[in-house]
C-alpha atoms as a PDB file:
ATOM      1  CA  UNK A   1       5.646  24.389  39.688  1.00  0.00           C
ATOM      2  CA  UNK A   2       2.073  24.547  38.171  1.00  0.00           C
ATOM      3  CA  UNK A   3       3.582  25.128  34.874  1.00  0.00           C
ATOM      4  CA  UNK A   4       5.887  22.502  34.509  1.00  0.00           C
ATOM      5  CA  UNK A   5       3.084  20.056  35.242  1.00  0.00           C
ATOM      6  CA  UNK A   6       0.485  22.063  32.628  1.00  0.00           C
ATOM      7  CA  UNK A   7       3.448  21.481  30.273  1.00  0.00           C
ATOM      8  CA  UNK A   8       4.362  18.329  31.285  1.00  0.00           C
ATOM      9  CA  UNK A   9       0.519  16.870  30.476  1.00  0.00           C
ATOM     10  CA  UNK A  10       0.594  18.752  27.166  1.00  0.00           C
ATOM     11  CA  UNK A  11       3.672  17.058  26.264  1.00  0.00           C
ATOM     12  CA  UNK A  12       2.300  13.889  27.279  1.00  0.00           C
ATOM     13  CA  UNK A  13      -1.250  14.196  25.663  1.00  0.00           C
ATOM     14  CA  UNK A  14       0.920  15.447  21.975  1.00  0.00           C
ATOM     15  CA  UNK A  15       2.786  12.368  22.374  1.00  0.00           C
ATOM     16  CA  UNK A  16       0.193  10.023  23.315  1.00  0.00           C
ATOM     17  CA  UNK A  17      -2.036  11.081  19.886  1.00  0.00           C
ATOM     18  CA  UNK A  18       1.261  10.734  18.095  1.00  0.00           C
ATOM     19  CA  UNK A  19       1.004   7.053  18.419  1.00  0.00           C
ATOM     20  CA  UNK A  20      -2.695   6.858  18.355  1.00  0.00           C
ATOM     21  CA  UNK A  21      -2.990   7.852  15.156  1.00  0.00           C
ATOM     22  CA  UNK A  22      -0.444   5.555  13.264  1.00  0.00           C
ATOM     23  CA  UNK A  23      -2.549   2.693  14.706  1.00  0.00           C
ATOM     24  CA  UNK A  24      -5.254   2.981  11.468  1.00  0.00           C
ATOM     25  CA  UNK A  25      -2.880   3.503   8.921  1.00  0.00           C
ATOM     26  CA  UNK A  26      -3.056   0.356   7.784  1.00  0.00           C
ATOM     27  CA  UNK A  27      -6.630  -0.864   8.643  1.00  0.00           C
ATOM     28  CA  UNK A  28      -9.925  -0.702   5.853  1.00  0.00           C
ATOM     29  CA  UNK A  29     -12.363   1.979   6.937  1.00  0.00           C
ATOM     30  CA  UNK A  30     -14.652   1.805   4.040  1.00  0.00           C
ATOM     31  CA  UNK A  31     -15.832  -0.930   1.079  1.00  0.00           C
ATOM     32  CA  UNK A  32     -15.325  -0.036  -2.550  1.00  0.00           C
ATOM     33  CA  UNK A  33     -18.872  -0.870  -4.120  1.00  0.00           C
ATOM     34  CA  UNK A  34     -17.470  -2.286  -7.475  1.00  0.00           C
ATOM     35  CA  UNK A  35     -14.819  -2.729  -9.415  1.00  0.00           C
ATOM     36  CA  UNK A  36     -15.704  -2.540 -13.433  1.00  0.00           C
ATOM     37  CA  UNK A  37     -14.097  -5.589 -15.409  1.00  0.00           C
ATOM     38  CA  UNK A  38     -11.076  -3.929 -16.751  1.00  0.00           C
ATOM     39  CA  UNK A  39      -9.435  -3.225 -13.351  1.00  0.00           C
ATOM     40  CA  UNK A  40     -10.747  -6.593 -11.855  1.00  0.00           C
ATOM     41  CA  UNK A  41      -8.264  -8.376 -14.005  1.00  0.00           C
ATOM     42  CA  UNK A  42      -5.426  -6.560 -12.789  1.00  0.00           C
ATOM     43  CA  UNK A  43      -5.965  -8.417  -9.605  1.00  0.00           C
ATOM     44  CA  UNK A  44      -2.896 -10.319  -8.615  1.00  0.00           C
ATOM     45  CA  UNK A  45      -3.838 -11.485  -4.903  1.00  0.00           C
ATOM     46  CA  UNK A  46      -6.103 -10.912  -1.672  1.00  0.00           C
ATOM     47  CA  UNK A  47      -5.748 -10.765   1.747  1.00  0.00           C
ATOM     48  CA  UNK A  48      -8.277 -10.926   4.418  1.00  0.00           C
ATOM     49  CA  UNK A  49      -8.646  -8.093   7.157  1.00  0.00           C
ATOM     50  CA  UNK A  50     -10.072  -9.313  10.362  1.00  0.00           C
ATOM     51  CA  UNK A  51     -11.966  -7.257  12.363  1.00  0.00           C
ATOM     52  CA  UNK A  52      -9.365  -6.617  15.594  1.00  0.00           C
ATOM     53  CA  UNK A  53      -7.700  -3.809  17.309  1.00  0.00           C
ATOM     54  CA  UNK A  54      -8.239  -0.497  15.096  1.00  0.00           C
ATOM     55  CA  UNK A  55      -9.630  -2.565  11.891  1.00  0.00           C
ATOM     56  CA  UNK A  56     -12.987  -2.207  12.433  1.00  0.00           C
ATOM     57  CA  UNK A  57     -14.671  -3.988   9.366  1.00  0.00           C
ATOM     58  CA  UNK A  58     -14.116  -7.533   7.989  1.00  0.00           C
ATOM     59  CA  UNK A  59     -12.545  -7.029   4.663  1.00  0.00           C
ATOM     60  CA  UNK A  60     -10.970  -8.838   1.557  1.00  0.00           C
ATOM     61  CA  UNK A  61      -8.262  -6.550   0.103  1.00  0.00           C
ATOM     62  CA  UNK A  62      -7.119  -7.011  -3.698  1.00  0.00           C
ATOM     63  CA  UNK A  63      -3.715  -5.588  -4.641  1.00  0.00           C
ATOM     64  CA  UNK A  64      -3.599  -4.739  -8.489  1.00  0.00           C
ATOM     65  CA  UNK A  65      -0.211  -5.829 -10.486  1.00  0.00           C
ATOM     66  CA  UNK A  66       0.673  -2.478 -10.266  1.00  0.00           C
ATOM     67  CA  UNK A  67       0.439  -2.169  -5.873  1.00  0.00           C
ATOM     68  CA  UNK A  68      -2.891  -0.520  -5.872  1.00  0.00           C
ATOM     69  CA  UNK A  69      -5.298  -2.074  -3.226  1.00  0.00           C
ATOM     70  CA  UNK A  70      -9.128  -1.838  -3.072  1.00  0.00           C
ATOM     71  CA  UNK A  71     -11.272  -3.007  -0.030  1.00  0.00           C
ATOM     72  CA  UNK A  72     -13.922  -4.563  -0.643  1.00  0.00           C
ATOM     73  CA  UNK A  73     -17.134  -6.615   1.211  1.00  0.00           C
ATOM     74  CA  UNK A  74     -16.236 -10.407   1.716  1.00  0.00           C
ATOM     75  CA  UNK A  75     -20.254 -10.542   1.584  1.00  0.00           C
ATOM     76  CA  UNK A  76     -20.181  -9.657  -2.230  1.00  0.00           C
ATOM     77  CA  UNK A  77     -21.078 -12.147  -4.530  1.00  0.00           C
ATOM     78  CA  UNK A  78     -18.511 -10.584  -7.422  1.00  0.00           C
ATOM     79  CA  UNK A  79     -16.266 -10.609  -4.411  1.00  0.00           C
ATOM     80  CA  UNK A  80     -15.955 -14.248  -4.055  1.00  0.00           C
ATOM     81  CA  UNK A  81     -16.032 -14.905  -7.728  1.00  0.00           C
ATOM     82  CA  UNK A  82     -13.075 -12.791  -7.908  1.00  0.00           C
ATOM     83  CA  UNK A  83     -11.239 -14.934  -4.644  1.00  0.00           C
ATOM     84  CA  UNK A  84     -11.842 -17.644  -7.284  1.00  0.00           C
ATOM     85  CA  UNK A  85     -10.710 -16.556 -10.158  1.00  0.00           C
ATOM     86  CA  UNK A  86      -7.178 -15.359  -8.198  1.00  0.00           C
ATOM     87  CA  UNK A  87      -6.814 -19.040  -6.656  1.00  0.00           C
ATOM     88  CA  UNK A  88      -7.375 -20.601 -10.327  1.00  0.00           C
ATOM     89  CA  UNK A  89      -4.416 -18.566 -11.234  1.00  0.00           C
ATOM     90  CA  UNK A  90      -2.525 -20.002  -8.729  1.00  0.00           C
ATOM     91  CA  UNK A  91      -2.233 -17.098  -6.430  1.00  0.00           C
ATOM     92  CA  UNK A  92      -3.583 -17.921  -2.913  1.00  0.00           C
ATOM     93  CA  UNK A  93      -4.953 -15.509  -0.702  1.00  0.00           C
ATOM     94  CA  UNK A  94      -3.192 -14.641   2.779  1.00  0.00           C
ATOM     95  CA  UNK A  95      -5.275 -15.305   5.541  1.00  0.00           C
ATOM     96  CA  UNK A  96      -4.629 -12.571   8.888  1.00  0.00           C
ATOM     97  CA  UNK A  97      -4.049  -9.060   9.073  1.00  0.00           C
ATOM     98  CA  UNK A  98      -0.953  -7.022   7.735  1.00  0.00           C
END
């Protein structure tokens, strides 16, 4: 009897960090500190990250033409001149999460 519960409670716990970790797969951890000019105008949008659940850090994330996405601090000055330069191009910015 005392081993099916040990085993039952190991099953559980394996399980239980299973689904943990796929919570942060998704979520910024960390801020690049720049991008150089070159890949900056490869940027085709942004979206914002707000800081809820497992997303930690309020973050603007640029995704390149190519699907590459850099996080980055919506405190930046180049950060916001960049936002600008996307929504003169006539790509807006998604507001929310994922």
């Amino acid at each position: 009897m005392r081993f099916n519960t040990v085993f039952f409670l190991l099953i559980l716990s394996c399980f239980c960090l299973a689904l943990a970790q796929t919570s942060y797969d998704d979520c910024c951890l960390k801020y690049v500190k720049k991008l150089g000019r070159n890949v900056q105008r490869h940027a085709a949008e942004y979206r914002w990250q707000v800081p809820d659940g497992g997303c930690n850090i309020p973050a603007v994330i640029f995704t390149m033409r190519r699907g590459r996405e850099f996080c980055t601090d919506p405190r930046e000055k180049w950060v916001a001149e960049l936002m600008k330069k996307i929504d003169g191009k006539g790509k807006k910015g998604k507001v929310g999460g994922f």
